[in-house]
N, C-alpha and C. Protein backbone atom coordinates (compact mmCIF):
# COMPACT_ATOMS: atom_id res chain seq x y z
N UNK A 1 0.82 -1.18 0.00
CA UNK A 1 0.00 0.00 0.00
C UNK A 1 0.87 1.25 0.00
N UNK A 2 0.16 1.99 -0.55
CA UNK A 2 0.99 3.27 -0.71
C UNK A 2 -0.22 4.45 0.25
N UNK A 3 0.45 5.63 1.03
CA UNK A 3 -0.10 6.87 1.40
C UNK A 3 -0.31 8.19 0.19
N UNK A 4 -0.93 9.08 0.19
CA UNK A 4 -0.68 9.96 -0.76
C UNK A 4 -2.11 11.41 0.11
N UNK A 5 -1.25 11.98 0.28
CA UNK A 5 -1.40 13.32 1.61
C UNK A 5 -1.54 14.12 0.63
N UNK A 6 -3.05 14.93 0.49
CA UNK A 6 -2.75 16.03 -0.48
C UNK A 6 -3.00 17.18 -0.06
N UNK A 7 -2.30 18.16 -0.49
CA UNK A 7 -2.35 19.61 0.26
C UNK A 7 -2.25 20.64 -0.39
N UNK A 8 -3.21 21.64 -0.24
CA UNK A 8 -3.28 23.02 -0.91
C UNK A 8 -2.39 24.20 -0.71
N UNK A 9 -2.05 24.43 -1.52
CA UNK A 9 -0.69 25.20 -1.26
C UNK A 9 -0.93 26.53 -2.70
N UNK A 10 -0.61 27.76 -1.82
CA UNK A 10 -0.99 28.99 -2.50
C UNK A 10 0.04 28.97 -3.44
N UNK A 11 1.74 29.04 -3.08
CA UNK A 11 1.92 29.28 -4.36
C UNK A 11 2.89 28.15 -4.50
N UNK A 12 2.62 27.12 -5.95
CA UNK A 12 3.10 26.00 -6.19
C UNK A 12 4.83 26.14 -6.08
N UNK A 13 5.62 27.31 -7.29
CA UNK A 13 6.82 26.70 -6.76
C UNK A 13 7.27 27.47 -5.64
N UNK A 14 6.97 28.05 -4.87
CA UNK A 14 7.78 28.64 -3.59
C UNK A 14 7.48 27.51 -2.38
N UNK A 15 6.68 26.35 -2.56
CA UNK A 15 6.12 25.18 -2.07
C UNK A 15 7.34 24.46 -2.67
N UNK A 16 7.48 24.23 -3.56
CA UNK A 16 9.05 23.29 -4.67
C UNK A 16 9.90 23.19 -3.54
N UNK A 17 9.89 25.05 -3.69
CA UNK A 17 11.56 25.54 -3.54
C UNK A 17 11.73 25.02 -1.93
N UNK A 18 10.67 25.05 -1.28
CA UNK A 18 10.81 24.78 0.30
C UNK A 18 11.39 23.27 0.72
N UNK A 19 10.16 22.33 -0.11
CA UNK A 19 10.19 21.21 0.21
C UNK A 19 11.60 20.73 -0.74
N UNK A 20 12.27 21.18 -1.68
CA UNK A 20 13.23 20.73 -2.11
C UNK A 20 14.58 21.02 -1.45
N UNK A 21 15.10 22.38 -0.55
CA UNK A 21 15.17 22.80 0.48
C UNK A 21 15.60 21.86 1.57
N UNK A 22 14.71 21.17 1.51
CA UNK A 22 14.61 20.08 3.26
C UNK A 22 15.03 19.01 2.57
N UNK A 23 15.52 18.60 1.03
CA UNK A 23 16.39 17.30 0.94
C UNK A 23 15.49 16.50 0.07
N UNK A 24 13.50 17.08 -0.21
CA UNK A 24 12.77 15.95 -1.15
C UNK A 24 13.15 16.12 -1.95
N UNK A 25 12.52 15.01 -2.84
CA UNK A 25 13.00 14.85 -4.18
C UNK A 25 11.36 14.93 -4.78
N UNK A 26 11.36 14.94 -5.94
CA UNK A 26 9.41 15.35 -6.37
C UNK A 26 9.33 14.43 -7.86
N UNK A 27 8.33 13.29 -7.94
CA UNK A 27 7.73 12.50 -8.84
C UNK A 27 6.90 13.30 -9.44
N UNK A 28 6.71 13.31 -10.36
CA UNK A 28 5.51 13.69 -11.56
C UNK A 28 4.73 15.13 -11.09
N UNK A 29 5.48 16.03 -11.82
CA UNK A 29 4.88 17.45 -11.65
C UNK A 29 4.37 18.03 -12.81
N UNK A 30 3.33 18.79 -12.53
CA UNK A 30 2.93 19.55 -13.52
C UNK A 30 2.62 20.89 -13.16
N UNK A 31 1.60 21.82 -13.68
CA UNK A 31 1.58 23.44 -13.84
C UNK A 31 0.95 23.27 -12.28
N UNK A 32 -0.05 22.72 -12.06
CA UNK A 32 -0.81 22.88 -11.05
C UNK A 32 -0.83 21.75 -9.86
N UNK A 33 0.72 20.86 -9.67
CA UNK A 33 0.39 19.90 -8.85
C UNK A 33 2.08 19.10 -8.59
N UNK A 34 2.46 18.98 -7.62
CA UNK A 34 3.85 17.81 -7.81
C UNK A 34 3.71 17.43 -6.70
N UNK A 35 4.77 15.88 -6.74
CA UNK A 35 4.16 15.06 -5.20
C UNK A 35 5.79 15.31 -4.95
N UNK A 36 5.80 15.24 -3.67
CA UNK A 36 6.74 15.12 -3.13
C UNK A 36 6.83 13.86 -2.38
N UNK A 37 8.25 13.62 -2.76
CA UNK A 37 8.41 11.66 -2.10
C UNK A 37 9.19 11.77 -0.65
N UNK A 38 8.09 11.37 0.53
CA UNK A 38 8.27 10.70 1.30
C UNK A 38 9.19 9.85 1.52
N UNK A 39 8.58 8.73 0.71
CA UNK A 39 9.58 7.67 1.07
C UNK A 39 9.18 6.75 -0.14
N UNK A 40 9.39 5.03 -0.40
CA UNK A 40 8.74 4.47 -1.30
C UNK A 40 7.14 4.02 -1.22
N UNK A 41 6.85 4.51 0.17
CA UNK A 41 5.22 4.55 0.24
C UNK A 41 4.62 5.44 0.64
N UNK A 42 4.96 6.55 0.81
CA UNK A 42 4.42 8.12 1.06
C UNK A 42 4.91 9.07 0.13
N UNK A 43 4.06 9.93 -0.17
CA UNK A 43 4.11 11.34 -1.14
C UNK A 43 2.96 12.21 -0.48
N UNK A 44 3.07 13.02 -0.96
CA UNK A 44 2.75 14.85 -0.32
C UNK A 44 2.24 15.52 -1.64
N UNK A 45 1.37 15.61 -1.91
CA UNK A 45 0.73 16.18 -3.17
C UNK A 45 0.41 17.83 -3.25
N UNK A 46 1.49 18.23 -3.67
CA UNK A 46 0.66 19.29 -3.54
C UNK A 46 -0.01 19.88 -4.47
N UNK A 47 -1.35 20.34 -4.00
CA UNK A 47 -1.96 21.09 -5.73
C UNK A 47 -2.19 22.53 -5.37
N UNK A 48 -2.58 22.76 -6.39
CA UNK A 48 -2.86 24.57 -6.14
C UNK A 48 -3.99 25.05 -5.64
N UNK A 49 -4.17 25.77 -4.71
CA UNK A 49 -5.83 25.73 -4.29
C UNK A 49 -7.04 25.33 -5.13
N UNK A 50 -6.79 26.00 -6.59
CA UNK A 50 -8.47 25.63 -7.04
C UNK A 50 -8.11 24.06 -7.38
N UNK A 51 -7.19 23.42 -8.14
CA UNK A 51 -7.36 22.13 -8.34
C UNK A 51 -7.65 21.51 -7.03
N UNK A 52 -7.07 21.11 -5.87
CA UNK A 52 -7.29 21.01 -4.58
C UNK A 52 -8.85 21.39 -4.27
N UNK A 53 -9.70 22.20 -4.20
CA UNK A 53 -10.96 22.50 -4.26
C UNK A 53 -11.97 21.78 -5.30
N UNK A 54 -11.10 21.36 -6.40
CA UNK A 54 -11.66 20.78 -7.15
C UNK A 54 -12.16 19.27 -6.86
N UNK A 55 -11.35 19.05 -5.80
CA UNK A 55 -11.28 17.42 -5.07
C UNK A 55 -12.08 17.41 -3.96
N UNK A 56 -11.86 18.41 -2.91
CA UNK A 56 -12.71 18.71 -2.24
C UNK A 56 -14.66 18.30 -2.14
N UNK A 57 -15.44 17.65 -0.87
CA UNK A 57 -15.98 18.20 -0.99
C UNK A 57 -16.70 19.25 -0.06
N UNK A 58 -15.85 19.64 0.46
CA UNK A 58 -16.05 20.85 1.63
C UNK A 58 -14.97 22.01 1.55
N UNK A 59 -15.54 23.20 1.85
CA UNK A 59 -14.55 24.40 2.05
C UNK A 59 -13.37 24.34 2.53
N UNK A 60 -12.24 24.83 1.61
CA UNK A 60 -10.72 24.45 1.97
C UNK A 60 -10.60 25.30 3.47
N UNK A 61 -9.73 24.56 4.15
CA UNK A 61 -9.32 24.89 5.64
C UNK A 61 -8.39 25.84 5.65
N UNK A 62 -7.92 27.00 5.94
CA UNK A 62 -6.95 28.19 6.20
C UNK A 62 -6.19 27.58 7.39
N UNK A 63 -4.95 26.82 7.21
CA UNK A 63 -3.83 26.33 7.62
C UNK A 63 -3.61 27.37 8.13
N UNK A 64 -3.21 28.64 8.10
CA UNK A 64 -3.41 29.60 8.89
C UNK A 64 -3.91 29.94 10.46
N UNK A 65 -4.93 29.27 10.14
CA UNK A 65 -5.95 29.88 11.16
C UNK A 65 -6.86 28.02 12.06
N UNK A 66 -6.54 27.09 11.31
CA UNK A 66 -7.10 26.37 11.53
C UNK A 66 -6.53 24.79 11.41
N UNK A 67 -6.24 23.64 12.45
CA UNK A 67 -4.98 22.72 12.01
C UNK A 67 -5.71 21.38 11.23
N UNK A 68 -6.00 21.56 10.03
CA UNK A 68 -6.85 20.25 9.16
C UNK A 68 -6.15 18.85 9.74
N UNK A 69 -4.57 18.56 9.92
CA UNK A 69 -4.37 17.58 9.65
C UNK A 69 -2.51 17.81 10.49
N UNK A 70 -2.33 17.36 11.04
CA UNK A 70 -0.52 16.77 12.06
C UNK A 70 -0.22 16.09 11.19
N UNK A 71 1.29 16.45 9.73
CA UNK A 71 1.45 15.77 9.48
C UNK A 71 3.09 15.25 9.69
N UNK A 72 3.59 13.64 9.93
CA UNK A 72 4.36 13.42 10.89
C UNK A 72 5.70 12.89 10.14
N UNK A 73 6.80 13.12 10.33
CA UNK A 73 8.00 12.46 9.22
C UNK A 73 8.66 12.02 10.33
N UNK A 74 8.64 10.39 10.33
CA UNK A 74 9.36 9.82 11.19
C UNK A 74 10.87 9.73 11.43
N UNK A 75 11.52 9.68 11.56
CA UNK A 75 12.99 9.43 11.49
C UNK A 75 13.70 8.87 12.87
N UNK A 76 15.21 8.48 12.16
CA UNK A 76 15.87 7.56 13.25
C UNK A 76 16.35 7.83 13.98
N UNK A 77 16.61 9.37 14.56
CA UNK A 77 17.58 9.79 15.44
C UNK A 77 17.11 10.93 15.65
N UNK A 78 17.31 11.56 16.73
CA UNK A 78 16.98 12.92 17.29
C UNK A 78 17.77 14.08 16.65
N UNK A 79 18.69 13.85 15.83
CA UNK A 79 20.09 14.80 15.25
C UNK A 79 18.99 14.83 13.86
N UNK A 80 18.40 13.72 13.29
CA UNK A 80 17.83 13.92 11.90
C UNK A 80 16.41 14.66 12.27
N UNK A 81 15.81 14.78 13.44
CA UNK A 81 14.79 15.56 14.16
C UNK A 81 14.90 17.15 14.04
N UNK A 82 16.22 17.24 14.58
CA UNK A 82 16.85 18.59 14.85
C UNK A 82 17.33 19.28 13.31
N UNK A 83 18.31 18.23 12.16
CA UNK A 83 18.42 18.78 10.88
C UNK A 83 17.20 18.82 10.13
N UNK A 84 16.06 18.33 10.24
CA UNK A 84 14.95 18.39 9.42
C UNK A 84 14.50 19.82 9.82
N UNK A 85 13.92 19.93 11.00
CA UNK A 85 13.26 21.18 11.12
C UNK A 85 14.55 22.70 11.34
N UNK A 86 15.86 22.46 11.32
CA UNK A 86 16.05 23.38 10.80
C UNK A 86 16.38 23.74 10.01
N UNK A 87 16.51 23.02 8.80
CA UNK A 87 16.23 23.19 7.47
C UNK A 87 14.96 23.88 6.86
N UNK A 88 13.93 23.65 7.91
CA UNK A 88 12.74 23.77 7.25
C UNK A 88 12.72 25.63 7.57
N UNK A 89 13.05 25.57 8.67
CA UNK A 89 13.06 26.59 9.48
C UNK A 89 13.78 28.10 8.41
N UNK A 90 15.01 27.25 8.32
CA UNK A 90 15.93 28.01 7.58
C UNK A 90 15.17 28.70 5.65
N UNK A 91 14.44 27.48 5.43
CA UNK A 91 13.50 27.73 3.98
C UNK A 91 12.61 28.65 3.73
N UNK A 92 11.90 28.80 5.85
CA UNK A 92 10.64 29.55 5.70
C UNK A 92 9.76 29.55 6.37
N UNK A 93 10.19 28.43 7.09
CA UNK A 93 9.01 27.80 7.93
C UNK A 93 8.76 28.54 9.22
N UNK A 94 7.90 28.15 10.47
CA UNK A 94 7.49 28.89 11.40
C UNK A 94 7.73 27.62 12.76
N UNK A 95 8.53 27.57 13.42
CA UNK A 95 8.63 27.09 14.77
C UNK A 95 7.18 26.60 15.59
N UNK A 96 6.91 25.36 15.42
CA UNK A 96 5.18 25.58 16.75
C UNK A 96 5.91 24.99 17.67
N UNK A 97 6.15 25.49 19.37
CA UNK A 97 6.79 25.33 19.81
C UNK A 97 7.98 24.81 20.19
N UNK A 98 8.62 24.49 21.59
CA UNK A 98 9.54 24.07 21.87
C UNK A 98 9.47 22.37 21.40
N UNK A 99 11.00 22.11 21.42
CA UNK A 99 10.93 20.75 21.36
C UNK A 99 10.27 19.85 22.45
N UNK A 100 10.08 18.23 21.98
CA UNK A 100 9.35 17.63 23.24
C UNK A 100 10.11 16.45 23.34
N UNK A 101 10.34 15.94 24.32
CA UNK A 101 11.06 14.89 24.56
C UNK A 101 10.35 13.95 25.81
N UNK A 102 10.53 12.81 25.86
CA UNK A 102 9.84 11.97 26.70
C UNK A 102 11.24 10.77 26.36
N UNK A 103 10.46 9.45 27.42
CA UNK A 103 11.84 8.38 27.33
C UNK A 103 11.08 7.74 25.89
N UNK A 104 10.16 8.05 25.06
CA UNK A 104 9.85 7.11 23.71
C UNK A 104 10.23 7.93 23.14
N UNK A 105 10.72 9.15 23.22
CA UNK A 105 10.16 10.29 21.55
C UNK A 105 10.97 11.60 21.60
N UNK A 106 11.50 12.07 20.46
CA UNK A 106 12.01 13.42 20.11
C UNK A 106 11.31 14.06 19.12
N UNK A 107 11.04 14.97 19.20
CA UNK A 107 10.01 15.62 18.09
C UNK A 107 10.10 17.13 18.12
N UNK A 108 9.77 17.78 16.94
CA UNK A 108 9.61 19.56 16.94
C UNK A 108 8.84 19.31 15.82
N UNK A 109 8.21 20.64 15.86
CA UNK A 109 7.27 21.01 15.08
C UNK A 109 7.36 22.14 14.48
N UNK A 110 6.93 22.22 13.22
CA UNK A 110 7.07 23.70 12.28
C UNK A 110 5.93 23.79 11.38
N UNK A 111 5.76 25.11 10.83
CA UNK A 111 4.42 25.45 10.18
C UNK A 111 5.07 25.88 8.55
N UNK A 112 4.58 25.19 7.69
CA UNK A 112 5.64 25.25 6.46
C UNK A 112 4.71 26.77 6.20
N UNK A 113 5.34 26.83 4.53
CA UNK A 113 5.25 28.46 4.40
C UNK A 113 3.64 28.70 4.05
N UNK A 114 2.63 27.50 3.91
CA UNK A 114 1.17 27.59 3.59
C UNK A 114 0.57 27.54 4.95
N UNK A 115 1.17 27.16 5.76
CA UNK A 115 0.70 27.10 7.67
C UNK A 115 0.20 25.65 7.65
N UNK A 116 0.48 24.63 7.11
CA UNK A 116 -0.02 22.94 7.48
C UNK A 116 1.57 22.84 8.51
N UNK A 117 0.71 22.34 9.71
CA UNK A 117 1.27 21.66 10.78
C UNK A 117 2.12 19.83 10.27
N UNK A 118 3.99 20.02 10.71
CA UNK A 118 4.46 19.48 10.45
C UNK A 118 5.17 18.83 11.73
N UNK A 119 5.47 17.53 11.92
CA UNK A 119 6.26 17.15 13.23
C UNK A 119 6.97 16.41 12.53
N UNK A 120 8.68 16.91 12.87
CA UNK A 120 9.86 15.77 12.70
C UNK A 120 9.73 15.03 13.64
N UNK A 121 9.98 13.97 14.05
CA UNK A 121 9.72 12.74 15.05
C UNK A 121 10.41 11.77 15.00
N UNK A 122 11.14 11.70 16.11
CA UNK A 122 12.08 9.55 16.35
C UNK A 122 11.61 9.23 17.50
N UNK A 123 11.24 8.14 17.44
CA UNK A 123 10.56 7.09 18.69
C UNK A 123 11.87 6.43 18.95
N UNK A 124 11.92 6.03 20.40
CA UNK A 124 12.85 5.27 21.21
C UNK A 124 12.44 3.75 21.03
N UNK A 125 13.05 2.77 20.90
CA UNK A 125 13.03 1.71 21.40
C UNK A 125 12.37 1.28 22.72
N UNK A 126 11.47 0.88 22.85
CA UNK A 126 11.78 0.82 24.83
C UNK A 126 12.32 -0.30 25.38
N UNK A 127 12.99 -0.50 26.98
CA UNK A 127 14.07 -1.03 26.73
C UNK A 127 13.79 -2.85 27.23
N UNK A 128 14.17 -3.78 26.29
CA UNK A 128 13.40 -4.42 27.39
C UNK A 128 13.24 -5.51 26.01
């Protein structure tokens, strides 16, 4: 099975330039839409508001003002936690608070440049 996350994004390439920025790489783009690869079973779609509306069938959400959807990029180490979001940071992005740490989990959070809520994240082993 494959994931495929799609998200409205005002302006397509300053969306590129971000997510290319943080290290993605992007499958099959066009005027109004490119996915960004995850991994070999996740991508990030982004389209342009009206195509995105076009899919829709309810009023698009103002990421801004309102959190549609936590979306989460797992990773293996707390150092790839820390280089993800400040990369992102560094592109454009917006800090949602401090980091969080517990004995399972390292995580931060950032608001890319359309305001969809993002968490870098590594889970611990537990020990045992």
């Amino acid at each position: 099975m494959q994931l495929f996350v799609n998200l409205a994004v005002k302006n397509l390439d300053r969306s590129k330039e971000f997510f290319t920025a943080l290290g993605f790489a992007f499958f099959g783009m066009a005027d109004d839409m490119a996915s960004v690869m995850i991994n070999d079973g996740a991508q990030v779609m982004l389209l342009t508001e009206p195509v995105f509306a076009g899919y829709a069938a309810r009023e698009l959400a103002d990421p801004a003002k309102t959190t549609e959807a936590i979306l989460v990029i797992g990773l293996e180490n707390p150092a790839q936690v820390d280089e993800l979001t400040e990369k992102a940071v560094a592109a454009g992005a917006t800090p949602l608070g401090p980091p969080r740490q517990d004995d399972f989990r390292y995580q931060r959070a950032f608001a890319d440049l359309d305001g969809h809520h993002w968490e870098a994240l590594c889970l611990a082993q537990p020990a045992g």
